[in-house]
PDB file of N, CA and C in Angstrom:
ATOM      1  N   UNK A   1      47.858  -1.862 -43.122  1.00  0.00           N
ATOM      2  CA  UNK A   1      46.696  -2.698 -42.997  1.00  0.00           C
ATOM      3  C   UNK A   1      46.209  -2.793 -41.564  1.00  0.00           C
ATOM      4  N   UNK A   2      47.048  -2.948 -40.417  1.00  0.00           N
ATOM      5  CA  UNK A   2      46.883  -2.503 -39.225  1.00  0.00           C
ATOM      6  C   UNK A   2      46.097  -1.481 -39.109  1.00  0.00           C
ATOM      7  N   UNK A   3      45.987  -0.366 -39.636  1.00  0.00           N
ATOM      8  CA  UNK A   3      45.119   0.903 -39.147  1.00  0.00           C
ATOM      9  C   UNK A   3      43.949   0.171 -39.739  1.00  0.00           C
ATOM     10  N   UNK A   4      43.946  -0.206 -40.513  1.00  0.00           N
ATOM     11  CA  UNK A   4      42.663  -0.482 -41.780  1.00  0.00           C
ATOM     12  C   UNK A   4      41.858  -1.298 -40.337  1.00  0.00           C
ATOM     13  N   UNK A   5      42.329  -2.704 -39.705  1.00  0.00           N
ATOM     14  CA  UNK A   5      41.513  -3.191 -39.197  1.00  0.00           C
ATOM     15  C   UNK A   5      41.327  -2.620 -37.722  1.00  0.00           C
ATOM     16  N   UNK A   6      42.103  -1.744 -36.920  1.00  0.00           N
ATOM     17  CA  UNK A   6      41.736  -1.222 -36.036  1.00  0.00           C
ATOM     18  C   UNK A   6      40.870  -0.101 -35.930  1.00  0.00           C
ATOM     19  N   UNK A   7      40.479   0.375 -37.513  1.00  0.00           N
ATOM     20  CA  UNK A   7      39.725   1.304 -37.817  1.00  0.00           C
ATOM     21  C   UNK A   7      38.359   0.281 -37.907  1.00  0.00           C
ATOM     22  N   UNK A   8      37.932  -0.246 -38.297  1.00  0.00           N
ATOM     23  CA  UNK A   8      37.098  -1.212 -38.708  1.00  0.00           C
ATOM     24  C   UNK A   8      36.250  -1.592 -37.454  1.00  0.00           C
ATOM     25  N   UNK A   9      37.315  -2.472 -36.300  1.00  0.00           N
ATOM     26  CA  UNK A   9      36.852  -2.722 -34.737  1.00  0.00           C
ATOM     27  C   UNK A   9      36.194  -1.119 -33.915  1.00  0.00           C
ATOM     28  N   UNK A  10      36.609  -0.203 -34.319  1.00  0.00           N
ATOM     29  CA  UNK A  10      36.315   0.702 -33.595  1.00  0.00           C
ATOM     30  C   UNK A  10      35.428   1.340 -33.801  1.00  0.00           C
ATOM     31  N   UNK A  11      34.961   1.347 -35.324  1.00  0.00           N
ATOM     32  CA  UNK A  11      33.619   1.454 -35.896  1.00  0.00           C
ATOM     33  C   UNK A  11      32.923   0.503 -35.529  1.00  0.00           C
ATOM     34  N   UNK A  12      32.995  -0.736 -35.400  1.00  0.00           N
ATOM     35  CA  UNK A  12      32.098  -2.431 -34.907  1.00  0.00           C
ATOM     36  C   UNK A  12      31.883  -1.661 -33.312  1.00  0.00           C
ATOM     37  N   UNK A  13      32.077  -1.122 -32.568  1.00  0.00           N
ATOM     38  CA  UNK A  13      32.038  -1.219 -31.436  1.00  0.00           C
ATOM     39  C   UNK A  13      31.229  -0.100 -31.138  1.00  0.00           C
ATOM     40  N   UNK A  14      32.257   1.052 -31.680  1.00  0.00           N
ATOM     41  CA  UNK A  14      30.929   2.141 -31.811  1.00  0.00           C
ATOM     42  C   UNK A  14      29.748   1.918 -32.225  1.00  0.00           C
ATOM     43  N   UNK A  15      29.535   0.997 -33.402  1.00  0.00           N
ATOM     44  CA  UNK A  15      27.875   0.612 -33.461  1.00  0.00           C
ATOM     45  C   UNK A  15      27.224  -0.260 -32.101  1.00  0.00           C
ATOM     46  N   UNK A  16      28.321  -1.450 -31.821  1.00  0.00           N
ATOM     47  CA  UNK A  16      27.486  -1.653 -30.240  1.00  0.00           C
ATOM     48  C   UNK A  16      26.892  -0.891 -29.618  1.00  0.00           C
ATOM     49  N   UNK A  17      27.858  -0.110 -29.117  1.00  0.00           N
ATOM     50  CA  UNK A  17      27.672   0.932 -28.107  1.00  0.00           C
ATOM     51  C   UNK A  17      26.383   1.961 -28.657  1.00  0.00           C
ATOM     52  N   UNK A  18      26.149   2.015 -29.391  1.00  0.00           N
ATOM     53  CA  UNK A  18      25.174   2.861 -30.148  1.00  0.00           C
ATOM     54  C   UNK A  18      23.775   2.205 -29.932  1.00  0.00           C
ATOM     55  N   UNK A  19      24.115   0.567 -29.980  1.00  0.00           N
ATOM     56  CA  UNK A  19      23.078  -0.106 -30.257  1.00  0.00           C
ATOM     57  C   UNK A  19      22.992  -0.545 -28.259  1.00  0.00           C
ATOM     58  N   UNK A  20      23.427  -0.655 -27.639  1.00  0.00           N
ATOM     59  CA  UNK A  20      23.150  -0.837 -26.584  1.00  0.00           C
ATOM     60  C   UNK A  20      22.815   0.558 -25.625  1.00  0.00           C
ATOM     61  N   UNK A  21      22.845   1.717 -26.000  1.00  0.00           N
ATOM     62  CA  UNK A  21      22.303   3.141 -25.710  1.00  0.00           C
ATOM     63  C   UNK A  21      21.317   2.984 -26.069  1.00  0.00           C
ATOM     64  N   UNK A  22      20.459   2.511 -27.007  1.00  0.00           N
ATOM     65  CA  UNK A  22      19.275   2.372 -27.736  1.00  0.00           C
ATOM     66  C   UNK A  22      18.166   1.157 -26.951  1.00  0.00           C
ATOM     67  N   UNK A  23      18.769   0.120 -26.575  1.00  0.00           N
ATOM     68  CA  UNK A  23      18.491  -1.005 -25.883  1.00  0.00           C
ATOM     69  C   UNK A  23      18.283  -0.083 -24.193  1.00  0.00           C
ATOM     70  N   UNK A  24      18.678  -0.046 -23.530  1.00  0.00           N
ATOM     71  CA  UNK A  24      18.873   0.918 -21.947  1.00  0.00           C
ATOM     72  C   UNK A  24      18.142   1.667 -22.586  1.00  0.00           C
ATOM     73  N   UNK A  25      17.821   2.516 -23.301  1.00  0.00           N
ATOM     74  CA  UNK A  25      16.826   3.761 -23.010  1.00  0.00           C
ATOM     75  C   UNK A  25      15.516   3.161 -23.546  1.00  0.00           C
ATOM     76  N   UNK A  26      15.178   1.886 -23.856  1.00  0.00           N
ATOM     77  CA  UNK A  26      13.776   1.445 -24.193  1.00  0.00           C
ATOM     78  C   UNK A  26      13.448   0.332 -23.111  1.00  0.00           C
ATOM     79  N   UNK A  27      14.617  -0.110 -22.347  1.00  0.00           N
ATOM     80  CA  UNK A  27      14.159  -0.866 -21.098  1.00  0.00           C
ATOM     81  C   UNK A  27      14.018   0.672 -20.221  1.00  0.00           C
ATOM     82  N   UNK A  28      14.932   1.556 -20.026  1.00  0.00           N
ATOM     83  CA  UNK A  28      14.647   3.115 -19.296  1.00  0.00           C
ATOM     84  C   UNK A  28      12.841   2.813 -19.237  1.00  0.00           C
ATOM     85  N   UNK A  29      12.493   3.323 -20.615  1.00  0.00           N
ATOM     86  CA  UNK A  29      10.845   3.427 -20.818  1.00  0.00           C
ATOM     87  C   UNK A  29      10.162   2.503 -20.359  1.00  0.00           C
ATOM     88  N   UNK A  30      10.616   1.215 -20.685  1.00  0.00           N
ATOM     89  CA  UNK A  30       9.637   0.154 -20.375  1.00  0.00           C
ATOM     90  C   UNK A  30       9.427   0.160 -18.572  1.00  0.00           C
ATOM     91  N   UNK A  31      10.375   0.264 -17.922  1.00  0.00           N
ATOM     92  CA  UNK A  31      10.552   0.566 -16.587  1.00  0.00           C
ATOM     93  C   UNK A  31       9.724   1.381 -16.132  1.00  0.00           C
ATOM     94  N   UNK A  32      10.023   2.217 -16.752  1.00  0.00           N
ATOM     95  CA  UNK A  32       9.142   3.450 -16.206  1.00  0.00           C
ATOM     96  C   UNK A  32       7.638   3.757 -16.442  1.00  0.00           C
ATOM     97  N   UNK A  33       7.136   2.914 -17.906  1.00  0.00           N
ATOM     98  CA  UNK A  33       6.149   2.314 -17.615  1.00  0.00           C
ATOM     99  C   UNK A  33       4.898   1.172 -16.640  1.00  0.00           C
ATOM    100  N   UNK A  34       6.329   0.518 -16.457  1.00  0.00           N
ATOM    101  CA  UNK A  34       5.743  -0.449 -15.690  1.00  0.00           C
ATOM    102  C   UNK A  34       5.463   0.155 -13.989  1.00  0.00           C
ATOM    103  N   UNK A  35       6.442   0.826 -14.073  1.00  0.00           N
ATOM    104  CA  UNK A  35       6.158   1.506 -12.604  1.00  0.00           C
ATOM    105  C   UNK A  35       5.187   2.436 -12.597  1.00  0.00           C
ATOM    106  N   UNK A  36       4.957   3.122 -13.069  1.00  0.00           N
ATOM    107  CA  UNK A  36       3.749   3.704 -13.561  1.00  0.00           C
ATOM    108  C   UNK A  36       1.989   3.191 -13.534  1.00  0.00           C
ATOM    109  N   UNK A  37       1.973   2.366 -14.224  1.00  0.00           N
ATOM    110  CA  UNK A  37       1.148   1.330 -14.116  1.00  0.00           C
ATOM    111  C   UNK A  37       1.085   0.541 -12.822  1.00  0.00           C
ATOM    112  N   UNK A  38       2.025  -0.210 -12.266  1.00  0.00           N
ATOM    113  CA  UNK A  38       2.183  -0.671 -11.034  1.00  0.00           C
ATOM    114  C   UNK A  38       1.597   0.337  -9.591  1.00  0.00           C
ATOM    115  N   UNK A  39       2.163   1.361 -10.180  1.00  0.00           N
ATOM    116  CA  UNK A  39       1.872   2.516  -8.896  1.00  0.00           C
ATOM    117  C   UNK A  39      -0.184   2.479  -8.972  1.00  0.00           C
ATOM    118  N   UNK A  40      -0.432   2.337 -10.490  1.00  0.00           N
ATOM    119  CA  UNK A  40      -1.545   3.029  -9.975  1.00  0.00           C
ATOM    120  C   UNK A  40      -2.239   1.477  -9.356  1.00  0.00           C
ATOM    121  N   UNK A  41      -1.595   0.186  -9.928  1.00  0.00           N
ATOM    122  CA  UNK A  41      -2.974  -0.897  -9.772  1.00  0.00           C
ATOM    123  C   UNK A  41      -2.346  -1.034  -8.099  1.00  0.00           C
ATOM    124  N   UNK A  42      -1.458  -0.688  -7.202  1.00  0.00           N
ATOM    125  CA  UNK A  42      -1.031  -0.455  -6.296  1.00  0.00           C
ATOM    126  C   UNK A  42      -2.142   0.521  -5.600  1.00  0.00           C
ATOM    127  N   UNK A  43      -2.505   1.914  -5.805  1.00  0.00           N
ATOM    128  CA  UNK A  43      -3.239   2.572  -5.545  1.00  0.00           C
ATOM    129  C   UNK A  43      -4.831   1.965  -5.402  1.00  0.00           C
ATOM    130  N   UNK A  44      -4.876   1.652  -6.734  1.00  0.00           N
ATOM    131  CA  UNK A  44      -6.266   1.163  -6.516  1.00  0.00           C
ATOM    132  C   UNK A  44      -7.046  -0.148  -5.829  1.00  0.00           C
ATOM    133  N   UNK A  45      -5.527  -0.716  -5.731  1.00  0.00           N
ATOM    134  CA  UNK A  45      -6.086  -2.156  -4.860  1.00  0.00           C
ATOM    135  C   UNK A  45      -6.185  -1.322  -3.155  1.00  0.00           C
ATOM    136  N   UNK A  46      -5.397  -0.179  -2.618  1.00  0.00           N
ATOM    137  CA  UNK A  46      -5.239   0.500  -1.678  1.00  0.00           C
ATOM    138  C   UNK A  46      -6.820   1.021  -1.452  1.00  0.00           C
ATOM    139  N   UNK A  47      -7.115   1.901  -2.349  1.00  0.00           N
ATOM    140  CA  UNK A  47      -8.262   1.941  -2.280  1.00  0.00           C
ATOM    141  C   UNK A  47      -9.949   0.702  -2.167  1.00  0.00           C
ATOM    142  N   UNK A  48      -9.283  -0.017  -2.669  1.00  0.00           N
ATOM    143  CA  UNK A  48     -10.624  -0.975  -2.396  1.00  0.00           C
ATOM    144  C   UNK A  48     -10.277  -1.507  -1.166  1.00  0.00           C
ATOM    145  N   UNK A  49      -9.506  -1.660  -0.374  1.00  0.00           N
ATOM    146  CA  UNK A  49      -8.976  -2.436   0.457  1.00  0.00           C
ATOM    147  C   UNK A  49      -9.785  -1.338   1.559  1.00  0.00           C
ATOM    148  N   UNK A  50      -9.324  -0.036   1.070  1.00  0.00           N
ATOM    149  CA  UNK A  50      -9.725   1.085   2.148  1.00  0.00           C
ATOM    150  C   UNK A  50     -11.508   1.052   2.113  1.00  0.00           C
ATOM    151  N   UNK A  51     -12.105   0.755   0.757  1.00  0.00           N
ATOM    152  CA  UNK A  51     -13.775   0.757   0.961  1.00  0.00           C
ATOM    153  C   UNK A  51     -14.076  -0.849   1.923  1.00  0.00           C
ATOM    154  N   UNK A  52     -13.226  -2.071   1.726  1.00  0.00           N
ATOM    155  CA  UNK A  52     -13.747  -2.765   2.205  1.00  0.00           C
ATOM    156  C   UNK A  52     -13.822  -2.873   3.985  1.00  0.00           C
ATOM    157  N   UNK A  53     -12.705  -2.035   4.093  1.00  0.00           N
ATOM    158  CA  UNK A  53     -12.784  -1.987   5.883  1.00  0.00           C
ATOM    159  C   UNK A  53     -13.679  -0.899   6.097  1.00  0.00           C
ATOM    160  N   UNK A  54     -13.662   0.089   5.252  1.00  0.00           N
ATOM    161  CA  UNK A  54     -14.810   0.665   5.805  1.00  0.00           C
ATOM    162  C   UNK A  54     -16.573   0.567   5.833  1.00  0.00           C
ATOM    163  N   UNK A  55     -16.693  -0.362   4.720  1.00  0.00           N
ATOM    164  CA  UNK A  55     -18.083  -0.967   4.644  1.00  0.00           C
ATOM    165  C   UNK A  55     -18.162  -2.476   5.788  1.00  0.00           C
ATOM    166  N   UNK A  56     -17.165  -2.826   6.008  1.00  0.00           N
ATOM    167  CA  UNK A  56     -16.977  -3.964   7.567  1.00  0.00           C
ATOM    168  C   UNK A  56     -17.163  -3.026   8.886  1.00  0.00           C
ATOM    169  N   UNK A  57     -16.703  -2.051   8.713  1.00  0.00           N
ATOM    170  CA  UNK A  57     -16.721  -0.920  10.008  1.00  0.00           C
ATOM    171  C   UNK A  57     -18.061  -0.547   9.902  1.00  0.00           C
ATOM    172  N   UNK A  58     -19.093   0.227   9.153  1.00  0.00           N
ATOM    173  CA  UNK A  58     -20.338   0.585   9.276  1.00  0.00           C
ATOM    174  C   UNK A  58     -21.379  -0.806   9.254  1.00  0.00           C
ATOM    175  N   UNK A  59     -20.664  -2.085   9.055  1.00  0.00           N
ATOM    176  CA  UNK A  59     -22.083  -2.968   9.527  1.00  0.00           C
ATOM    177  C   UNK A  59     -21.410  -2.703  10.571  1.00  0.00           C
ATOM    178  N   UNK A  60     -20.582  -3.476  11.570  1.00  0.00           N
ATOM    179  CA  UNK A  60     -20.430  -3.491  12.700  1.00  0.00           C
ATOM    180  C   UNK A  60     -20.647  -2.568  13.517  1.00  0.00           C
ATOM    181  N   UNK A  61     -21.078  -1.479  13.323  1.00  0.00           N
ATOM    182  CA  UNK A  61     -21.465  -0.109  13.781  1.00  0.00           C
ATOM    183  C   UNK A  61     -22.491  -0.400  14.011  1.00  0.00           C
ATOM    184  N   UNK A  62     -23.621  -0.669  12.834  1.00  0.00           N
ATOM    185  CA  UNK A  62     -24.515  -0.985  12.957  1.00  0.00           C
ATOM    186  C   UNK A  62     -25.550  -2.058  13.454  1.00  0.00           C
ATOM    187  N   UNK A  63     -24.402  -2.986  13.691  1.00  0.00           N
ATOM    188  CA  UNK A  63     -24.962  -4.117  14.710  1.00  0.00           C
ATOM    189  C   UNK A  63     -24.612  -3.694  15.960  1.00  0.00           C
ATOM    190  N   UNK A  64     -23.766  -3.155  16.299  1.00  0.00           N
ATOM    191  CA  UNK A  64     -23.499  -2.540  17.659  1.00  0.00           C
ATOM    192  C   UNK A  64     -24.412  -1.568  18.393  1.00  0.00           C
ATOM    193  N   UNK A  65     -25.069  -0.854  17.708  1.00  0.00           N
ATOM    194  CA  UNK A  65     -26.028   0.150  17.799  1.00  0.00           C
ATOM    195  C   UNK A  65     -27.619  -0.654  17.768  1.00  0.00           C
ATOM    196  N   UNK A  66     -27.704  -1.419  16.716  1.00  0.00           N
ATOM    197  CA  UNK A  66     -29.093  -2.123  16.846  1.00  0.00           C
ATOM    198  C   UNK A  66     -28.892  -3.064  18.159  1.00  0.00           C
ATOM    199  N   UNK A  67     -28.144  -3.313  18.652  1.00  0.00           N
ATOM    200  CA  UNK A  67     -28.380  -4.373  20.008  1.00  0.00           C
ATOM    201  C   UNK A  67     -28.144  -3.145  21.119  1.00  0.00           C
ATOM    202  N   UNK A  68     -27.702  -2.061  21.389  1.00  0.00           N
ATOM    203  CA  UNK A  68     -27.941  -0.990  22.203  1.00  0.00           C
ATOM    204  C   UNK A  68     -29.427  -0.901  21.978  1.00  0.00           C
ATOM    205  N   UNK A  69     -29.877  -0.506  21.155  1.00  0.00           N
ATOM    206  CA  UNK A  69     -31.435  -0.259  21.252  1.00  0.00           C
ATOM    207  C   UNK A  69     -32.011  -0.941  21.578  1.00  0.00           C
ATOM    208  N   UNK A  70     -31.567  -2.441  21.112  1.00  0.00           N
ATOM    209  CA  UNK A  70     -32.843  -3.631  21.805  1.00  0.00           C
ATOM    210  C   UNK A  70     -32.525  -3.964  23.225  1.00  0.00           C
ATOM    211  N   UNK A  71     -31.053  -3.776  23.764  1.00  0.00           N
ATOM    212  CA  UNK A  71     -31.334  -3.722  25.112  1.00  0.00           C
ATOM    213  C   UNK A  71     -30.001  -2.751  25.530  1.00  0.00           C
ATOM    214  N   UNK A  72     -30.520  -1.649  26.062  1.00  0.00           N
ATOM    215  CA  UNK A  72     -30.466  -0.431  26.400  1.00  0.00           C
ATOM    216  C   UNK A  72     -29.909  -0.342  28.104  1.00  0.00           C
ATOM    217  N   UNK A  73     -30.561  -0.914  29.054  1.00  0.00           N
ATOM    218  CA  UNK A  73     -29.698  -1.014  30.257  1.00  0.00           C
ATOM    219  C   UNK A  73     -28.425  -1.913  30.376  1.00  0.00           C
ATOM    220  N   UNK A  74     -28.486  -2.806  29.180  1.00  0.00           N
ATOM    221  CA  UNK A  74     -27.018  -3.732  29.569  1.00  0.00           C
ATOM    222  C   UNK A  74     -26.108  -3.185  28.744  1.00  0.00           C
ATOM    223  N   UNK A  75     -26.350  -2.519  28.054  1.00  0.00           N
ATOM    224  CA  UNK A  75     -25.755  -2.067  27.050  1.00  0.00           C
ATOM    225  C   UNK A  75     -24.774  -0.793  28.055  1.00  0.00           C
ATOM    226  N   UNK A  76     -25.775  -0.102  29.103  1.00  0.00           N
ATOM    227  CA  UNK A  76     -25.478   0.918  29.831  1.00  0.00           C
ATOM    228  C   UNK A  76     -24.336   0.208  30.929  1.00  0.00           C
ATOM    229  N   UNK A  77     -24.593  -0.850  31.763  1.00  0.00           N
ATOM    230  CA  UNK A  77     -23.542  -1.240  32.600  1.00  0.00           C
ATOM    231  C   UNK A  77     -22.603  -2.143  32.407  1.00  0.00           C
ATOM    232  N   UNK A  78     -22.854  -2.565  31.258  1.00  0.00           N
ATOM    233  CA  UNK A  78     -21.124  -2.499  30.188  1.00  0.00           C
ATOM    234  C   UNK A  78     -20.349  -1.643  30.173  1.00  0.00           C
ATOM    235  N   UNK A  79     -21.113  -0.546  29.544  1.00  0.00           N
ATOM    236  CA  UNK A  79     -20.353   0.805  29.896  1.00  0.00           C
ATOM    237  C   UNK A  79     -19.622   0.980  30.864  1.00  0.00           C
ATOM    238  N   UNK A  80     -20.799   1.354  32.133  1.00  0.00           N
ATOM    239  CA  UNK A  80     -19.872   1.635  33.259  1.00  0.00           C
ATOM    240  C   UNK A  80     -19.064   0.741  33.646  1.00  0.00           C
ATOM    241  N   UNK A  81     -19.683  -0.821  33.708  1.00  0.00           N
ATOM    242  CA  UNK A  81     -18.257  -1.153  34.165  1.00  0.00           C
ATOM    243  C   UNK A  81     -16.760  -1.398  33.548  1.00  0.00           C
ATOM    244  N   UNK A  82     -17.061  -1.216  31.947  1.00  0.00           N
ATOM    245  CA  UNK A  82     -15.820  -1.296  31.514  1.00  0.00           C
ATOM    246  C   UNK A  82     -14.922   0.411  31.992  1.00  0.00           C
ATOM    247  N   UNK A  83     -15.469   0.977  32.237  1.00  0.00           N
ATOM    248  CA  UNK A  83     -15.426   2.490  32.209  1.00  0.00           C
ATOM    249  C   UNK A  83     -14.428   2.527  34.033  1.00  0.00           C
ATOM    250  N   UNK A  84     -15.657   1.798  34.891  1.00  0.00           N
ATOM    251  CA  UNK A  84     -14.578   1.750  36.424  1.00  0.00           C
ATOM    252  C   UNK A  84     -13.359   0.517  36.136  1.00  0.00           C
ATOM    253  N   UNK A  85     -13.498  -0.183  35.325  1.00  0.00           N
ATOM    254  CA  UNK A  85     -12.159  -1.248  35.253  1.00  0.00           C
ATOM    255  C   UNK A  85     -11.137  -0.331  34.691  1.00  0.00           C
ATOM    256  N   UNK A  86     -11.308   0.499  33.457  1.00  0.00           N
ATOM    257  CA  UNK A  86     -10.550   1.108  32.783  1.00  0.00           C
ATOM    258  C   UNK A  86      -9.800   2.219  34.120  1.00  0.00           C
ATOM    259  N   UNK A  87     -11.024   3.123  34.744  1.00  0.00           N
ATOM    260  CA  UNK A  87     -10.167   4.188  35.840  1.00  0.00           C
ATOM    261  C   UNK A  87      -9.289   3.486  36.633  1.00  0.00           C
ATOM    262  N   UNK A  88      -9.760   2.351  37.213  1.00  0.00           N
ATOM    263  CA  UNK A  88      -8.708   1.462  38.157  1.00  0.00           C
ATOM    264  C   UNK A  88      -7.686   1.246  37.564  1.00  0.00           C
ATOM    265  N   UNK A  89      -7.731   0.581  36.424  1.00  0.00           N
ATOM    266  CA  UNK A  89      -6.304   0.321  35.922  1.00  0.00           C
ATOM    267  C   UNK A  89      -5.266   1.600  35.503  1.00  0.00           C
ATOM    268  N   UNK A  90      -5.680   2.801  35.377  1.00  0.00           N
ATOM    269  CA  UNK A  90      -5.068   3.555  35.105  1.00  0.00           C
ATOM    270  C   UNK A  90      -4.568   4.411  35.705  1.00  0.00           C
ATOM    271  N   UNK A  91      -5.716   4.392  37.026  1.00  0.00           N
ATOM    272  CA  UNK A  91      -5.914   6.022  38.181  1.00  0.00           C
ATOM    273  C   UNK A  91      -4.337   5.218  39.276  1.00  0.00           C
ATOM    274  N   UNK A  92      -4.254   3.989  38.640  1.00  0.00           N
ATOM    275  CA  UNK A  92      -2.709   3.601  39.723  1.00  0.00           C
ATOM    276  C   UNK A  92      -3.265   3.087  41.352  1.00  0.00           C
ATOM    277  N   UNK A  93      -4.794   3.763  41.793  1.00  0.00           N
ATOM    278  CA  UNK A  93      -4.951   2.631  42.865  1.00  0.00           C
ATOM    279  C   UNK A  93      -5.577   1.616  42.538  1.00  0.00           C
ATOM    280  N   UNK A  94      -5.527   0.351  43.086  1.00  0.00           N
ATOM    281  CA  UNK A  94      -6.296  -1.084  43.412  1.00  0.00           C
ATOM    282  C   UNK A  94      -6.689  -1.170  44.784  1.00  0.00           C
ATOM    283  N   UNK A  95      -7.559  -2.086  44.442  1.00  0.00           N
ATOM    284  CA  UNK A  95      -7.818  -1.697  45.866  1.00  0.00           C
ATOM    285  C   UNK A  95      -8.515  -1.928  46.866  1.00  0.00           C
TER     286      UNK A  95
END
């Protein structure tokens, strides 16, 4: 009778085990779904993120450029002088 019920447990267990191989390979899927999915709403928030700095970058372009045109000499010795602050600080003399 001993074999009888150690035969019995070992069949009970083998069905666990059967049934928890079955369980892991549908969380496996579900996982791998979700990452899947994740990757792309990941991507695509990447992407809008990437149109919104770049539609912030072309106004500001464009306000930068419309006040060059409306005034055109200050616009010019900005330039230069950010341009001789920049050589000084870099060319190593002061002076």
């Amino acid at each position: 009778m001993a074999t009888t019920g150690t035969e019995t447990d070992i069949k009970a267990l083998q069905d666990q085990i059967s049934s928890l191989r079955a369980e892991f390979g549908n969380m496996r899927d579900t996982l791998r779904d979700l990452l899947r999915h994740g990757g792309a709403e990941a991507a695509q928030k990447a992407r809008d993120s990437g149109e919104k700095l770049m539609d912030e970058a072309k106004k500001r372009f464009s306000g930068i450029s419309s006040e060059i045109e409306e005034k055109p000499i200050t616009a010019a010795v900005t330039a230069f002088s950010a341009g001789v602050l920049l050589g000084m600080i870099f060319s190593g003399r002061r002076g």
